[in-house]
Protein backbone atom coordinates (compact mmCIF):
# COMPACT_ATOMS: atom_id res chain seq x y z
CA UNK A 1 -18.03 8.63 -9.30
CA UNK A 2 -15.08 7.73 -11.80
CA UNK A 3 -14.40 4.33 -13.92
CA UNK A 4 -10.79 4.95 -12.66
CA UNK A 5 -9.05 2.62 -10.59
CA UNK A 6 -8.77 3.37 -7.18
CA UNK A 7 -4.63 2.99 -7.45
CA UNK A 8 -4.78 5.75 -10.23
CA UNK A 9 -7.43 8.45 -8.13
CA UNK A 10 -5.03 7.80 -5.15
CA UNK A 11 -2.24 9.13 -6.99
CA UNK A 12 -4.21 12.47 -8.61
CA UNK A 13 -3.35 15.20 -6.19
CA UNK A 14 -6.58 17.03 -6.67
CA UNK A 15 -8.59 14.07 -5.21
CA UNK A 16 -5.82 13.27 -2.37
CA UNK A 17 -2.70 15.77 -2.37
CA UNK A 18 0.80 13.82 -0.97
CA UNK A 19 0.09 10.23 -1.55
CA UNK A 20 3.29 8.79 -3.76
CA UNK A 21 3.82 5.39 -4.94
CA UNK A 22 4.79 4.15 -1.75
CA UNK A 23 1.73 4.79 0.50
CA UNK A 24 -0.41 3.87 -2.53
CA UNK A 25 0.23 0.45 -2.64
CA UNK A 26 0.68 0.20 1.62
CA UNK A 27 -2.57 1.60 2.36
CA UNK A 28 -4.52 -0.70 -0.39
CA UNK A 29 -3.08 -3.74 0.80
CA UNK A 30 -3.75 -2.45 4.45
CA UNK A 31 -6.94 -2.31 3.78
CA UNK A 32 -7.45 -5.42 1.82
CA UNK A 33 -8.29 -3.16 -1.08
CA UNK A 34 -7.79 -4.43 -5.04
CA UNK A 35 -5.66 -1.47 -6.50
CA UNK A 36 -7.69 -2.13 -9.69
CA UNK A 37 -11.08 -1.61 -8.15
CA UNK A 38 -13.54 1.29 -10.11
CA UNK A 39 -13.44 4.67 -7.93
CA UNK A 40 -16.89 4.17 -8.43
CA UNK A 41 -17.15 1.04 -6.30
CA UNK A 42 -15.61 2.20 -3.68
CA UNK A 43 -17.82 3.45 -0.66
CA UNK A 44 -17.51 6.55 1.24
CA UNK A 45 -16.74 4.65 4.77
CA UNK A 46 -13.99 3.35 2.70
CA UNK A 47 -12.27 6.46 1.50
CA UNK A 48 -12.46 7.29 5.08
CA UNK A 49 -10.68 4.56 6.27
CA UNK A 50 -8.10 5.40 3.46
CA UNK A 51 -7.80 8.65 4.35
CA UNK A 52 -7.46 7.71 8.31
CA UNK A 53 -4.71 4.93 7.42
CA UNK A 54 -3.17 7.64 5.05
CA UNK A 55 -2.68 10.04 8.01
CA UNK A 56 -1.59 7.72 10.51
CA UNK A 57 0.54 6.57 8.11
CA UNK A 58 2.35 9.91 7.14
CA UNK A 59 2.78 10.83 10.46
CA UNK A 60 4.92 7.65 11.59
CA UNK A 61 7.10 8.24 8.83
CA UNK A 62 7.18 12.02 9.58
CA UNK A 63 8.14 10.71 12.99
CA UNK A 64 10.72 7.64 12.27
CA UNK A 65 11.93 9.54 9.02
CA UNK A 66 10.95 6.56 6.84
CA UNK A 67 8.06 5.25 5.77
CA UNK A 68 7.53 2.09 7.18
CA UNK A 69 3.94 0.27 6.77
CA UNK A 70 3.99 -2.89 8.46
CA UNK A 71 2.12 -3.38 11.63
CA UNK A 72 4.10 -4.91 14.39
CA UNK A 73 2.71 -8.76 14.46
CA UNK A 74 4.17 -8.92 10.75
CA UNK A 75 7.43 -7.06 11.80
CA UNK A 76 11.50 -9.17 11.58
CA UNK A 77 11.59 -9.27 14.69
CA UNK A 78 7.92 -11.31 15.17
CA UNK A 79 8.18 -12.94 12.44
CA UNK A 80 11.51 -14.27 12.72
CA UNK A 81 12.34 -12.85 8.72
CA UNK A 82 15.49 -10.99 7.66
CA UNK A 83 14.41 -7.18 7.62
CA UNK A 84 13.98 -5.25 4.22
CA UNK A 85 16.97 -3.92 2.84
CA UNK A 86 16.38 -1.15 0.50
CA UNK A 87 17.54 2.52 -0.12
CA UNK A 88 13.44 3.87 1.05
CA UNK A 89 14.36 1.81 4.80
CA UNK A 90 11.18 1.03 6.51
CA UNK A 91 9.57 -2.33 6.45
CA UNK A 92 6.77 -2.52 3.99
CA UNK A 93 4.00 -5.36 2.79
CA UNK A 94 4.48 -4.99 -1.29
CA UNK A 95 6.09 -1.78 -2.16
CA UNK A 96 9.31 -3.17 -4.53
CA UNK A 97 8.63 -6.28 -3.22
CA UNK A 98 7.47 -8.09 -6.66
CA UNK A 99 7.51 -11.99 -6.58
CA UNK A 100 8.81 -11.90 -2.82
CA UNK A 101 5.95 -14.16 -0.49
CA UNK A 102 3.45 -12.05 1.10
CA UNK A 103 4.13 -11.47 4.63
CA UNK A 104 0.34 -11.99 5.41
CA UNK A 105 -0.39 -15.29 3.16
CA UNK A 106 2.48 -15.75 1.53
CA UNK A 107 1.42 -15.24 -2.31
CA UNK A 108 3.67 -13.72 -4.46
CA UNK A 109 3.70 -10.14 -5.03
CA UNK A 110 2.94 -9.09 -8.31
CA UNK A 111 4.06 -5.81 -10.26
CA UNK A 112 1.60 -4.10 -13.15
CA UNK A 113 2.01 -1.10 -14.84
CA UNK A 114 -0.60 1.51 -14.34
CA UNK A 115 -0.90 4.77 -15.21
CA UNK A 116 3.06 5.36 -15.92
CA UNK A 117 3.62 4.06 -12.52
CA UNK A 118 4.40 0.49 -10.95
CA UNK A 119 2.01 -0.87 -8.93
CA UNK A 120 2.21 -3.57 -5.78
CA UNK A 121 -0.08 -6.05 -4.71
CA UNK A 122 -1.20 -9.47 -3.43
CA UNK A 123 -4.11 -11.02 -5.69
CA UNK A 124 -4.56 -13.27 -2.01
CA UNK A 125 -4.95 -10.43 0.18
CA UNK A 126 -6.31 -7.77 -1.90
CA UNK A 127 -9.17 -8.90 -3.31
């Protein structure tokens, strides 16, 4: 049970090996998760339902080649947005995507150092 947030354990390989910055902030907002919530606070069903998102996750970009994170009721397409252009490709809710409306409740993204590393998130959405 750590004091660490749950956006720093996600990124220590010897609690979950592979997840980068990318999935990180995807699977938190996914989930509705606050990046900046204690490890301790966080439930086993819940790192379960990490871990399952994680995997799915992985495998579509294994798949595709990308990592892309959106589900399909929030995709261009739907939504009638332009898509995401950036040198990662893949459509994603607030990876890089500081300030930019959330595609779920359209709160800006906001950006926070953490750890050496830049976090994602909506304050709406992930709370």
């Amino acid at each position: 049970k750590s004091s660490s947030p749950i956006c720093v354990l996600l990124m220590r390989q010897d609690i979950v090996s592979g997840v980068g910055n990318v999935y990180r902030a995807e699977v938190l907002f996914r989930l509705g998760i606050d990046p900046l919530t204690a490890g301790r606070d966080v439930d086993r069903k819940v790192w379960l339902k990490i871990w399952r998102d994680l995997v799915t996750l992985m495998r579509i970009g294994v798949d595709i080649g990308q990592i892309d994170t959106v589900r399909s009721k929030h995709l261009p397409e739907r939504t009638g947005r332009a898509p995401r252009v950036d040198r990662h490709g893949g459509e994603v809710y607030v990876y890089r995507r500081e300030s930019q409306p959330c595609l779920v409740c359209s709160t800006p993204i906001l950006k926070r150092e953490v750890a050496a590393r830049n976090l994602f998130w909506c304050p709406t959405c992930q709370k």
